[in-house]
N, C-alpha and C. Protein backbone atom coordinates (compact mmCIF):
# COMPACT_ATOMS: atom_id res chain seq x y z
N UNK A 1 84.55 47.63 107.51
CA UNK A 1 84.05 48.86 108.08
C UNK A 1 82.56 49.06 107.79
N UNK A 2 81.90 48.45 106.83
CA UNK A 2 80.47 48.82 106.35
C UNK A 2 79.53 48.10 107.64
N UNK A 3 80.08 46.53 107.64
CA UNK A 3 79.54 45.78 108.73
C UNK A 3 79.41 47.12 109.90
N UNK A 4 80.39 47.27 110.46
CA UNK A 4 80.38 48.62 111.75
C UNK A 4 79.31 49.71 111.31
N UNK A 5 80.08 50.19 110.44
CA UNK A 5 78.81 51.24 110.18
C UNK A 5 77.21 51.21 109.89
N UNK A 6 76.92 50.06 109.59
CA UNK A 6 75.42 49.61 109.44
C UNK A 6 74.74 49.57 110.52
N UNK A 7 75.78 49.11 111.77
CA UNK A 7 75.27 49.11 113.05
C UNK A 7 74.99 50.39 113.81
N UNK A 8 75.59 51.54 113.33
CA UNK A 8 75.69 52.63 114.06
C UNK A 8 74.07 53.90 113.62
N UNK A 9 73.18 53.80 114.34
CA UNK A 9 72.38 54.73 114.14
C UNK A 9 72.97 55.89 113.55
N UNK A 10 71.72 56.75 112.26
CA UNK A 10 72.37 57.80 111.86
C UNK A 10 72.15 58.92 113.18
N UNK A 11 73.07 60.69 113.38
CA UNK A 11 73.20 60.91 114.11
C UNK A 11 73.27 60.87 115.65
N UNK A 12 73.99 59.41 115.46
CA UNK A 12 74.29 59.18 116.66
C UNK A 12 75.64 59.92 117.76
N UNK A 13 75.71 59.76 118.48
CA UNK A 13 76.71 60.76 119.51
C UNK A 13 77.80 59.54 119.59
N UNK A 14 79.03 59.02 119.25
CA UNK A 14 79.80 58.38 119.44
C UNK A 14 81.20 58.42 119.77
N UNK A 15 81.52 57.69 120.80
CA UNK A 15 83.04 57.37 121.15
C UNK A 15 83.08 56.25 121.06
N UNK A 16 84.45 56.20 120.22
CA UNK A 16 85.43 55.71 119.46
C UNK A 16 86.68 55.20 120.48
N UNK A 17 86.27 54.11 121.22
CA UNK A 17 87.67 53.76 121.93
C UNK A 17 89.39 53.21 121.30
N UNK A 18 90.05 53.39 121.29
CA UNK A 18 91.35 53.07 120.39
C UNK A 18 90.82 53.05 118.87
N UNK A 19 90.86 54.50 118.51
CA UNK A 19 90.15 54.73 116.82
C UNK A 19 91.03 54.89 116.23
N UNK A 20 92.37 54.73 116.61
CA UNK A 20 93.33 54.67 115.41
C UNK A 20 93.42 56.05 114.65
N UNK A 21 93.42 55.77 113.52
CA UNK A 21 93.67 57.24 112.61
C UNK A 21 92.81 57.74 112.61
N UNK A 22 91.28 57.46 113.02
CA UNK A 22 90.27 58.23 113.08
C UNK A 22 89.24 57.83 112.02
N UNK A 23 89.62 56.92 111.47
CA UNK A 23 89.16 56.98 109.67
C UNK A 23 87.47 55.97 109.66
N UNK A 24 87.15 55.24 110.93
CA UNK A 24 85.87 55.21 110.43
C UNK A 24 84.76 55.75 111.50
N UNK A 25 85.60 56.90 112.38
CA UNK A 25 84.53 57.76 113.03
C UNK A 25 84.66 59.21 112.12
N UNK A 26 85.35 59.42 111.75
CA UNK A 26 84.87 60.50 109.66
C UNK A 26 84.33 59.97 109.14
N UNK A 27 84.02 58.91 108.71
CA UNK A 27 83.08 57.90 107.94
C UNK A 27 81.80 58.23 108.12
N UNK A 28 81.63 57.98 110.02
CA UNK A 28 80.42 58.17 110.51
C UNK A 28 79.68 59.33 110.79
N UNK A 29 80.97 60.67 110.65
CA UNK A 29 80.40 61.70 110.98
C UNK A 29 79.91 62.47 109.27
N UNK A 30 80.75 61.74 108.70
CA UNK A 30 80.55 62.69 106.85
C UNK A 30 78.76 61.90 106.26
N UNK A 31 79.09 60.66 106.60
CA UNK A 31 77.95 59.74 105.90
C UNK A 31 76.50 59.65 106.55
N UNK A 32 77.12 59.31 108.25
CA UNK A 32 75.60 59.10 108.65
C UNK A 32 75.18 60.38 110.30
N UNK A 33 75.83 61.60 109.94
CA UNK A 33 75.71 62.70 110.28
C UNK A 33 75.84 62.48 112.08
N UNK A 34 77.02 61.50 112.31
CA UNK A 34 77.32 61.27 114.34
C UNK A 34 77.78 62.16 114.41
N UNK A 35 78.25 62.73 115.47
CA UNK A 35 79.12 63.09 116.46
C UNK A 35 80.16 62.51 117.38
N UNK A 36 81.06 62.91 117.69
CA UNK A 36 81.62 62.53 119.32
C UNK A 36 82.73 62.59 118.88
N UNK A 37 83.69 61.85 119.53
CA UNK A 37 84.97 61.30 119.99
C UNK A 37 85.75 60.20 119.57
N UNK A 38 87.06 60.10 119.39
CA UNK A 38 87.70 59.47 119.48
C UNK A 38 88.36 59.35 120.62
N UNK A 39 88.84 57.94 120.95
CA UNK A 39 90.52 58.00 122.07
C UNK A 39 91.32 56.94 121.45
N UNK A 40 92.52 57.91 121.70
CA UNK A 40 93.77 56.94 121.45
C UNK A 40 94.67 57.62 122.12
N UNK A 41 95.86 56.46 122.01
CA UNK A 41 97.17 57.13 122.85
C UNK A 41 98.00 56.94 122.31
N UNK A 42 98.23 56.48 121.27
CA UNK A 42 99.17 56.64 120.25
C UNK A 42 99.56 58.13 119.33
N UNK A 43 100.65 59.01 119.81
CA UNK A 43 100.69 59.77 119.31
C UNK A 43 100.70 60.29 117.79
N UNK A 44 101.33 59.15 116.55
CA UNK A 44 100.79 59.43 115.59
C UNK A 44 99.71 59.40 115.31
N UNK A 45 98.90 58.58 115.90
CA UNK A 45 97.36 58.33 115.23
C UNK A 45 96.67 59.29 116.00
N UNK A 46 96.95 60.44 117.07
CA UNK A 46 96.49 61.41 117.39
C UNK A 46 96.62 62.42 116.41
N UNK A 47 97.57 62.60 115.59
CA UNK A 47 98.02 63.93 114.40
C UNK A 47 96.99 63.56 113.60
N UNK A 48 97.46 61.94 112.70
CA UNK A 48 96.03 61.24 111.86
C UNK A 48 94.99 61.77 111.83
N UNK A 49 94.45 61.72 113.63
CA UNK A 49 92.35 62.14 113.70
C UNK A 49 92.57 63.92 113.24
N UNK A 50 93.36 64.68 113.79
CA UNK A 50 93.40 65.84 113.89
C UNK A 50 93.63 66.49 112.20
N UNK A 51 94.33 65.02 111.41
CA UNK A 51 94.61 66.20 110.14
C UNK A 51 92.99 65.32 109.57
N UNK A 52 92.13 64.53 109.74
CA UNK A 52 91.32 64.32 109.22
C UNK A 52 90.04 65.28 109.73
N UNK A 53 90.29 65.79 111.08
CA UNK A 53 89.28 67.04 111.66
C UNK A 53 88.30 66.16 112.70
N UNK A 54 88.92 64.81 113.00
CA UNK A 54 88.04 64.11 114.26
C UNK A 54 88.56 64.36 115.91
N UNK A 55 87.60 64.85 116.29
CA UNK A 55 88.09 64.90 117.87
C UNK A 55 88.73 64.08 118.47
N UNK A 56 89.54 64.33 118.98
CA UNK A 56 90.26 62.96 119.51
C UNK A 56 90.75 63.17 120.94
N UNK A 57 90.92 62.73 121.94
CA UNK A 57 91.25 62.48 123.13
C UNK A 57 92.21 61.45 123.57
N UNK A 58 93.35 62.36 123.96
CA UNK A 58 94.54 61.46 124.39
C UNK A 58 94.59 60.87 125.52
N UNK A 59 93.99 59.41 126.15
CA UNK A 59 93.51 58.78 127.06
C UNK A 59 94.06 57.48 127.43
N UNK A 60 94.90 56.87 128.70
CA UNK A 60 94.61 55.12 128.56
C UNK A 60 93.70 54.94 128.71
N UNK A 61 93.01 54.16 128.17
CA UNK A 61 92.07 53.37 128.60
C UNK A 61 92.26 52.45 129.65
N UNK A 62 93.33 52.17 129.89
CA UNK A 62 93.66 51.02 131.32
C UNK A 62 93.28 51.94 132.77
N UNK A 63 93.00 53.08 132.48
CA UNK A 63 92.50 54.21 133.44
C UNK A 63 90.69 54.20 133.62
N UNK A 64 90.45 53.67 132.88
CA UNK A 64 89.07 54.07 133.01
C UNK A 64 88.39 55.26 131.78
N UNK A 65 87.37 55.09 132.21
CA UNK A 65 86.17 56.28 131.66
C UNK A 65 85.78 57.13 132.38
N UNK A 66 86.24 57.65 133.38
CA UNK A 66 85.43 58.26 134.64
C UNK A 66 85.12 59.40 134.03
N UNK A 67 85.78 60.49 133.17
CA UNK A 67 85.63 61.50 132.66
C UNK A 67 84.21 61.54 131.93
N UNK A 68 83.52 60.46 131.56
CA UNK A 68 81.94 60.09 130.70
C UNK A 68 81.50 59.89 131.53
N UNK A 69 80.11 60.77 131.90
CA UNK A 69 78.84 60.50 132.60
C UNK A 69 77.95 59.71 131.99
N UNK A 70 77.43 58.74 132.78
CA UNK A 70 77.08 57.56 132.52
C UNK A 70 75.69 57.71 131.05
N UNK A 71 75.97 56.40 130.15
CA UNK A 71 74.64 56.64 128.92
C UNK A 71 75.42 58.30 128.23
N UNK A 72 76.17 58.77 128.39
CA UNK A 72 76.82 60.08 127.47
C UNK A 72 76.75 60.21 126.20
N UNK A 73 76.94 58.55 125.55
CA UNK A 73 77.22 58.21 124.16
C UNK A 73 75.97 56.91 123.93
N UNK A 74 75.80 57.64 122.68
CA UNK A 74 74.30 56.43 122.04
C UNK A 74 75.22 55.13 121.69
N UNK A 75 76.59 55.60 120.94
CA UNK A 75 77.23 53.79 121.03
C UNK A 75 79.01 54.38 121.52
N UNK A 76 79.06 53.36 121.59
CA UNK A 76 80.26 52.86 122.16
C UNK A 76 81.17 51.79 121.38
N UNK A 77 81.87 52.55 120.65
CA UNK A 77 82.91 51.70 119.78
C UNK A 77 84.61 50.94 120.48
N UNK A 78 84.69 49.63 120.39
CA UNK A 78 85.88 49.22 121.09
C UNK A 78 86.02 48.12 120.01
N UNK A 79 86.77 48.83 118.84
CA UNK A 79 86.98 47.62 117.79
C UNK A 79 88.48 47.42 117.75
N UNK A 80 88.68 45.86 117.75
CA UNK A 80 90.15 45.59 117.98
C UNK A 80 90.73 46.02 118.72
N UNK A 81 90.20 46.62 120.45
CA UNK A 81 90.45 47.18 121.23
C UNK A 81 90.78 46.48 122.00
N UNK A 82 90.08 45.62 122.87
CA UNK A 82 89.35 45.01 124.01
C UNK A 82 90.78 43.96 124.13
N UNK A 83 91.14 43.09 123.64
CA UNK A 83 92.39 42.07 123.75
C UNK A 83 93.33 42.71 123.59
N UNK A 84 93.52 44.37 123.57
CA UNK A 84 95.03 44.60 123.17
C UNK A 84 95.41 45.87 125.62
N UNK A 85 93.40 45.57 126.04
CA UNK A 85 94.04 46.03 127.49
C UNK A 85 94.18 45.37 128.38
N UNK A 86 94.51 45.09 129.49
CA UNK A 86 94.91 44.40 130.48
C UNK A 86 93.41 44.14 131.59
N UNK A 87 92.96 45.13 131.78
CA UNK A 87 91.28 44.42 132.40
C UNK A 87 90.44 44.65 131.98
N UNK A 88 90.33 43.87 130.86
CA UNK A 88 88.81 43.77 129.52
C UNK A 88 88.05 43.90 130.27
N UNK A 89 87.77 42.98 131.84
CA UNK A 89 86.44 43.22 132.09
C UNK A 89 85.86 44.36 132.10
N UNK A 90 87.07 45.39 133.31
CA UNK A 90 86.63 46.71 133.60
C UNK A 90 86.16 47.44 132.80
N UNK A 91 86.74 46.90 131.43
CA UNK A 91 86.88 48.47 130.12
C UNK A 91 85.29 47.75 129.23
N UNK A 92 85.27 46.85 129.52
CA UNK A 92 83.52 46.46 128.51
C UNK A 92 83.06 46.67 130.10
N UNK A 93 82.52 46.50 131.03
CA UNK A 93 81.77 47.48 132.13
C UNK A 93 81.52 48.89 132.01
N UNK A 94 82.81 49.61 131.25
CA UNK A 94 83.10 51.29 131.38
C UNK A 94 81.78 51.18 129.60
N UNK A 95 82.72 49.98 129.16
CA UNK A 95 81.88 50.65 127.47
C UNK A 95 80.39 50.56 128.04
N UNK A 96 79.35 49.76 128.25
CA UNK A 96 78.28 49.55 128.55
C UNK A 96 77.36 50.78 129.67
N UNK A 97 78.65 51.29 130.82
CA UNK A 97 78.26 52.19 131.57
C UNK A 97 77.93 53.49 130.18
N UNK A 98 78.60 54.34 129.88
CA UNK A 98 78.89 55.52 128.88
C UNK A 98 78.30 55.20 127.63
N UNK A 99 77.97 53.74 127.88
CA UNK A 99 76.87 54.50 125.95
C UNK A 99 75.77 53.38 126.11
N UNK A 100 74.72 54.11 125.36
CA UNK A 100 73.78 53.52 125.76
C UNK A 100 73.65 51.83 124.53
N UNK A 101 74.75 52.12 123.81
CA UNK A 101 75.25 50.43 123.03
C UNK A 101 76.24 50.59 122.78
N UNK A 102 76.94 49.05 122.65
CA UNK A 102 78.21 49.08 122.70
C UNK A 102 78.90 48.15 121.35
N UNK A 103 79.77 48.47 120.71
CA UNK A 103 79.79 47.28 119.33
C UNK A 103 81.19 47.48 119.91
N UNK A 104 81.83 45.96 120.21
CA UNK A 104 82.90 45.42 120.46
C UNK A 104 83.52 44.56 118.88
N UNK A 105 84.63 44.28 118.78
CA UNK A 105 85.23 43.38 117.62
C UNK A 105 86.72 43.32 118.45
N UNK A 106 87.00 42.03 117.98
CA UNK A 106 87.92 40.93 118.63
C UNK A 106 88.26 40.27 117.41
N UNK A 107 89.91 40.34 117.36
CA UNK A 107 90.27 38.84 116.19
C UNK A 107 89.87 37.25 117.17
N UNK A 108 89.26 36.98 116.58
CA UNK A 108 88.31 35.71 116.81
C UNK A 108 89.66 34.37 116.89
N UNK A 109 89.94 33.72 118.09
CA UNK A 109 91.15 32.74 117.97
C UNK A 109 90.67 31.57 117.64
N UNK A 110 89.64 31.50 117.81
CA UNK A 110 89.38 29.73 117.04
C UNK A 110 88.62 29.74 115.41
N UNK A 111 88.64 30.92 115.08
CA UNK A 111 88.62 30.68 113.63
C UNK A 111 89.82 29.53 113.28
N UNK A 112 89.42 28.52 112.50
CA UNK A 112 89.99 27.62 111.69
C UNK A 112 91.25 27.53 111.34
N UNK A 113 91.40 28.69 110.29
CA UNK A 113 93.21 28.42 110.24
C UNK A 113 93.90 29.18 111.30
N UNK A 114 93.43 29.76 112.58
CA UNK A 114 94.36 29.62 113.57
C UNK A 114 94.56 28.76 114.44
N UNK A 115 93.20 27.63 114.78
CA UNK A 115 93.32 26.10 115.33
C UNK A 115 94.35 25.69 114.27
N UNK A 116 94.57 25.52 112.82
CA UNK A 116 95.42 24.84 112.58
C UNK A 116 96.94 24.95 112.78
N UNK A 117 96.89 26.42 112.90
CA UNK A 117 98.38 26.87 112.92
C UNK A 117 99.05 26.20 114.40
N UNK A 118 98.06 26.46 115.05
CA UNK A 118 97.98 26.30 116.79
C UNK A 118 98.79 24.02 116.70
N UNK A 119 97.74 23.29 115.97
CA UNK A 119 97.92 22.45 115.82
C UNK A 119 99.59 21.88 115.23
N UNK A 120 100.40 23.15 114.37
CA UNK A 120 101.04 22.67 114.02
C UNK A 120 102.45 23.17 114.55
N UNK A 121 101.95 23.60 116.04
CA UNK A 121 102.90 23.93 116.78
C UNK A 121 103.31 25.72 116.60
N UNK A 122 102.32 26.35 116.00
CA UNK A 122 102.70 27.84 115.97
C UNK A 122 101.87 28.43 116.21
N UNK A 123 102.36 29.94 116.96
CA UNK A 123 101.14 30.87 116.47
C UNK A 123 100.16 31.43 115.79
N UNK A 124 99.35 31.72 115.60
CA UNK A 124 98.84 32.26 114.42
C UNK A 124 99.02 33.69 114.21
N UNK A 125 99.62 33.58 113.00
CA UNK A 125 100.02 34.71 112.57
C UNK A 125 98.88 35.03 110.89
N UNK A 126 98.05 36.08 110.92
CA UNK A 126 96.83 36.10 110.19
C UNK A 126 96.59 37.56 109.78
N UNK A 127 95.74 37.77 108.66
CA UNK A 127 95.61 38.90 108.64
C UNK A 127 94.67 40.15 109.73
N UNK A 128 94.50 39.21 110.72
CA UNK A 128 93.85 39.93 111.35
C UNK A 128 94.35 39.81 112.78
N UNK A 129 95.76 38.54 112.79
CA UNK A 129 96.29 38.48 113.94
C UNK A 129 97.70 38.93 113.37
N UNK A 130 98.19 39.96 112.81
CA UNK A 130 99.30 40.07 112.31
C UNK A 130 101.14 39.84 112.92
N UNK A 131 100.82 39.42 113.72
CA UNK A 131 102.13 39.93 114.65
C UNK A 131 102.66 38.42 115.12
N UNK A 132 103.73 38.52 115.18
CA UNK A 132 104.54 37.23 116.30
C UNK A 132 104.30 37.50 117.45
N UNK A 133 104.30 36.04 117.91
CA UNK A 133 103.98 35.85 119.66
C UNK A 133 104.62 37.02 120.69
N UNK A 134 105.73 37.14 120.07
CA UNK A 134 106.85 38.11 120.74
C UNK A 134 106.81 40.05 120.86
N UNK A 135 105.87 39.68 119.51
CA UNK A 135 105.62 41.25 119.13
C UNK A 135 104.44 42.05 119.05
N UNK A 136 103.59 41.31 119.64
CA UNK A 136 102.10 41.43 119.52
C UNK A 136 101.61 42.79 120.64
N UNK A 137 100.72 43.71 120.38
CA UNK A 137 100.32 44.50 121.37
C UNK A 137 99.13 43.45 121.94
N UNK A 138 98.33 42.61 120.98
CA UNK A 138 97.44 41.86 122.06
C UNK A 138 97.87 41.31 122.73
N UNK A 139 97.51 41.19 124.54
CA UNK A 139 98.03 40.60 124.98
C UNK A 139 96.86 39.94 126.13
N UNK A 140 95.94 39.07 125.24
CA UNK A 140 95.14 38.06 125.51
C UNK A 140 94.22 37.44 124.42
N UNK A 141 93.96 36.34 123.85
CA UNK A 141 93.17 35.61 122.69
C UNK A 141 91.76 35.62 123.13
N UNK A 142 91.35 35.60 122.72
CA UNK A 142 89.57 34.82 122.96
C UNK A 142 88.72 34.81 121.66
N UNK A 143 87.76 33.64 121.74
CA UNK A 143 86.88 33.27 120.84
C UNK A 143 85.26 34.20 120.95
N UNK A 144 84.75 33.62 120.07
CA UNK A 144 83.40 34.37 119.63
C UNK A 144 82.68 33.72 121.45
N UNK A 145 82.95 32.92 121.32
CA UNK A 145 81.71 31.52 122.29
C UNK A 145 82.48 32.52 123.89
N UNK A 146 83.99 32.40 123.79
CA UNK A 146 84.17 33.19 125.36
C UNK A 146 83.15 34.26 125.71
N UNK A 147 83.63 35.22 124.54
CA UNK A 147 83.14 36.71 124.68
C UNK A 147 81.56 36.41 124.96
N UNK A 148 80.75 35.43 124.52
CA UNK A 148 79.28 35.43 124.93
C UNK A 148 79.15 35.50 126.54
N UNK A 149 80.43 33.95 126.86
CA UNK A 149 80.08 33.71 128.54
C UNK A 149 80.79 34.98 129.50
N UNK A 150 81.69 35.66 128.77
CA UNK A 150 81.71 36.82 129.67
C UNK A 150 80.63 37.46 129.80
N UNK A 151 80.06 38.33 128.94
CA UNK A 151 78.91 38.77 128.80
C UNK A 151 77.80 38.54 129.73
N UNK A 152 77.71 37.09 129.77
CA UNK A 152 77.05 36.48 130.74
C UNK A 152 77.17 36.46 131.67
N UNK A 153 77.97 36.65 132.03
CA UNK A 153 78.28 36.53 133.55
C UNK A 153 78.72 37.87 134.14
N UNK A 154 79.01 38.95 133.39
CA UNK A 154 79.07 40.28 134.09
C UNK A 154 77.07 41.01 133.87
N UNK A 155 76.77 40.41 133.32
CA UNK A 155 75.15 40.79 133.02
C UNK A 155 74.98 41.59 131.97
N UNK A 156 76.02 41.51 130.90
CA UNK A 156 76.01 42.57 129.85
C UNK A 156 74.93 41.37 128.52
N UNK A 157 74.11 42.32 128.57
CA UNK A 157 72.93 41.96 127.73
C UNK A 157 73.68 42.13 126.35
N UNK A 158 73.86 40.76 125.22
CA UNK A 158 73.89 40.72 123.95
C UNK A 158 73.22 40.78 122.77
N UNK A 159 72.75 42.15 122.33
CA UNK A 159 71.58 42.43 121.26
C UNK A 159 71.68 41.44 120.06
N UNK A 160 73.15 41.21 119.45
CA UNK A 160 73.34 40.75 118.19
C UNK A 160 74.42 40.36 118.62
N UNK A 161 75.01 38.99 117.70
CA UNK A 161 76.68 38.88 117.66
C UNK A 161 76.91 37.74 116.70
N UNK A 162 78.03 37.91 115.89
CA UNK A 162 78.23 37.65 114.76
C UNK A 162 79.99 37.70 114.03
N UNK A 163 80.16 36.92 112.95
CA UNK A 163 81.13 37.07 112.96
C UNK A 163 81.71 37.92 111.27
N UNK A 164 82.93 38.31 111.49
CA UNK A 164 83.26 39.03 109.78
C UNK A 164 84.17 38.23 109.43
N UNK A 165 83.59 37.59 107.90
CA UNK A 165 84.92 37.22 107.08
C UNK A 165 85.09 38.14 105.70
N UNK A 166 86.51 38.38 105.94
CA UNK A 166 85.97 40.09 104.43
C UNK A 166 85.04 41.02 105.25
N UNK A 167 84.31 41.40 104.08
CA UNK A 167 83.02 42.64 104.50
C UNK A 167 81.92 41.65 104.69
N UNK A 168 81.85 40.09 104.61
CA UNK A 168 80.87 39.27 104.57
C UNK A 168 80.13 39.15 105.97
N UNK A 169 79.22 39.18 106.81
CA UNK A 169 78.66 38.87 107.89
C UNK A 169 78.39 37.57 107.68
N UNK A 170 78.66 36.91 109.14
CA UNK A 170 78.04 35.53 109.16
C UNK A 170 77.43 35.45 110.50
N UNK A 171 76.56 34.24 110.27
CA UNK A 171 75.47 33.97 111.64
C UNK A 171 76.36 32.79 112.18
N UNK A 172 75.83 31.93 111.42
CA UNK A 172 76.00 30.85 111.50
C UNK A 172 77.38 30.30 111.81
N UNK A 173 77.65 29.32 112.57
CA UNK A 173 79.25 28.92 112.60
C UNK A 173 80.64 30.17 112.93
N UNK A 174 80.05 31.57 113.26
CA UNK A 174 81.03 32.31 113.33
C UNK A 174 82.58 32.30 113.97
N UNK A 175 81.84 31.36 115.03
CA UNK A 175 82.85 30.58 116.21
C UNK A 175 84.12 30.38 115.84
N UNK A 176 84.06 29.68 114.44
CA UNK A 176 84.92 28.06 114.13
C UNK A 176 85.05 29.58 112.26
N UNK A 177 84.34 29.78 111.36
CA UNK A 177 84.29 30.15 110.44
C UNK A 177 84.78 31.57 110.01
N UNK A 178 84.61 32.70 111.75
CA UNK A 178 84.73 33.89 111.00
C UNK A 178 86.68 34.24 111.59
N UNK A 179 87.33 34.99 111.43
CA UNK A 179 88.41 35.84 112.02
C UNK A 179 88.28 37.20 112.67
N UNK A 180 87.28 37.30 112.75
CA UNK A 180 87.08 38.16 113.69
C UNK A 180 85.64 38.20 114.25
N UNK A 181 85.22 38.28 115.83
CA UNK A 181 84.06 38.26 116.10
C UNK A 181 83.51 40.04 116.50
N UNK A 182 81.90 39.89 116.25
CA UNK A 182 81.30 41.00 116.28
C UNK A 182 80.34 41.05 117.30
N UNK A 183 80.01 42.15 118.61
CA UNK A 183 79.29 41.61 119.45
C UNK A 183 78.54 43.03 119.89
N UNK A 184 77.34 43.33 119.43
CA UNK A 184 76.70 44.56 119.96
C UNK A 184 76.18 44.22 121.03
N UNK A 185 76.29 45.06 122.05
CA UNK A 185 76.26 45.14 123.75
C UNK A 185 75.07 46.30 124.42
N UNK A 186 74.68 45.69 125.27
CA UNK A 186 73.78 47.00 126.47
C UNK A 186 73.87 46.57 127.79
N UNK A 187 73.89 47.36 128.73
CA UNK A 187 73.65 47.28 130.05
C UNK A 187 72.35 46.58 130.35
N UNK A 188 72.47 45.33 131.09
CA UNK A 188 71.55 44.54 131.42
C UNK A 188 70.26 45.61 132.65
């Protein structure tokens, strides 16, 4: 969570796409004095934001953003979001439209010991891919190196991108080294 939060300008205006319990947009609003929103649609983790005092908005996201006028939000949070909706493209288009940056995070599939698991005839099952094939809400993989050539090819300009192992940032090798990739975003 520090990695995330380092990225986030202080008083910045932020939505929080699938924020879960709410717990590191309070972070952002107690520490580095943001604002905004959460969404989720999970009804416990709607009580969660509400007994922690974060706004929250009960939303699919497989619907869109139309309700955000465009640039609304200085960033745009979609952590561990993005592989668990059905048209990533649309929903990193919507993040990039509505904030004027966007910090995406993805469990990273070619980190290492999930090529090996892959190699030895299984899923990877990880701390950051927790679930069986069968039981998983993600329901699409991708690597650090994909998420660039999407990017590329919808024209979404990549400020920074990087990968987390622990609270550790890495440059180098994130591809192959980290379990989860990190990718701050703007409208080209």
């Amino acid at each position: 969570m520090n990695a995330i939060t380092d990225l986030v300008p202080a008083g910045s205006r932020v939505l929080d796409l699938g924020c879960g319990s709410g717990e590191l947009l309070d972070t952002l609003i107690r520490h580095k004095a943001c604002s905004g929103y959460g969404v989720e649609l999970d009804d416990s983790k709607l009580l969660a934001c509400a007994a922690r005092g974060v706004n929250v908005l009960q939303l699919d996201l497989e619907k869109g953003l139309a309700m955000f006028k465009d640039q609304s939000f200085d960033v745009v949070l979609q952590l561990q979001t993005l592989q668990q909706v059905r048209h990533a493209e649309a929903m990193l288009k919507e993040t990039v439209r509505v904030g004027r940056i966007g910090i995406v995070s993805f469990p990273n599939f070619a980190h290492w010991p999930n090529r090996l698991q892959v190699l030895a005839g299984r899923m990877p099952v990880t701390r950051t891919l927790p679930y069986q094939w069968y039981d998983t809400p993600n329901i699409r993989v991708g690597t650090h190196a994909d998420f660039a050539l999407l990017c590329e090819r919808l024209g979404v300009k990549v400020l920074d991108s990087f990968g987390l192992r622990g609270h550790e940032r890495v440059n180098w090798g994130a591809n192959w080294r980290c379990p989860v990739a990190v990718f701050v975003i703007q409208k080209a």
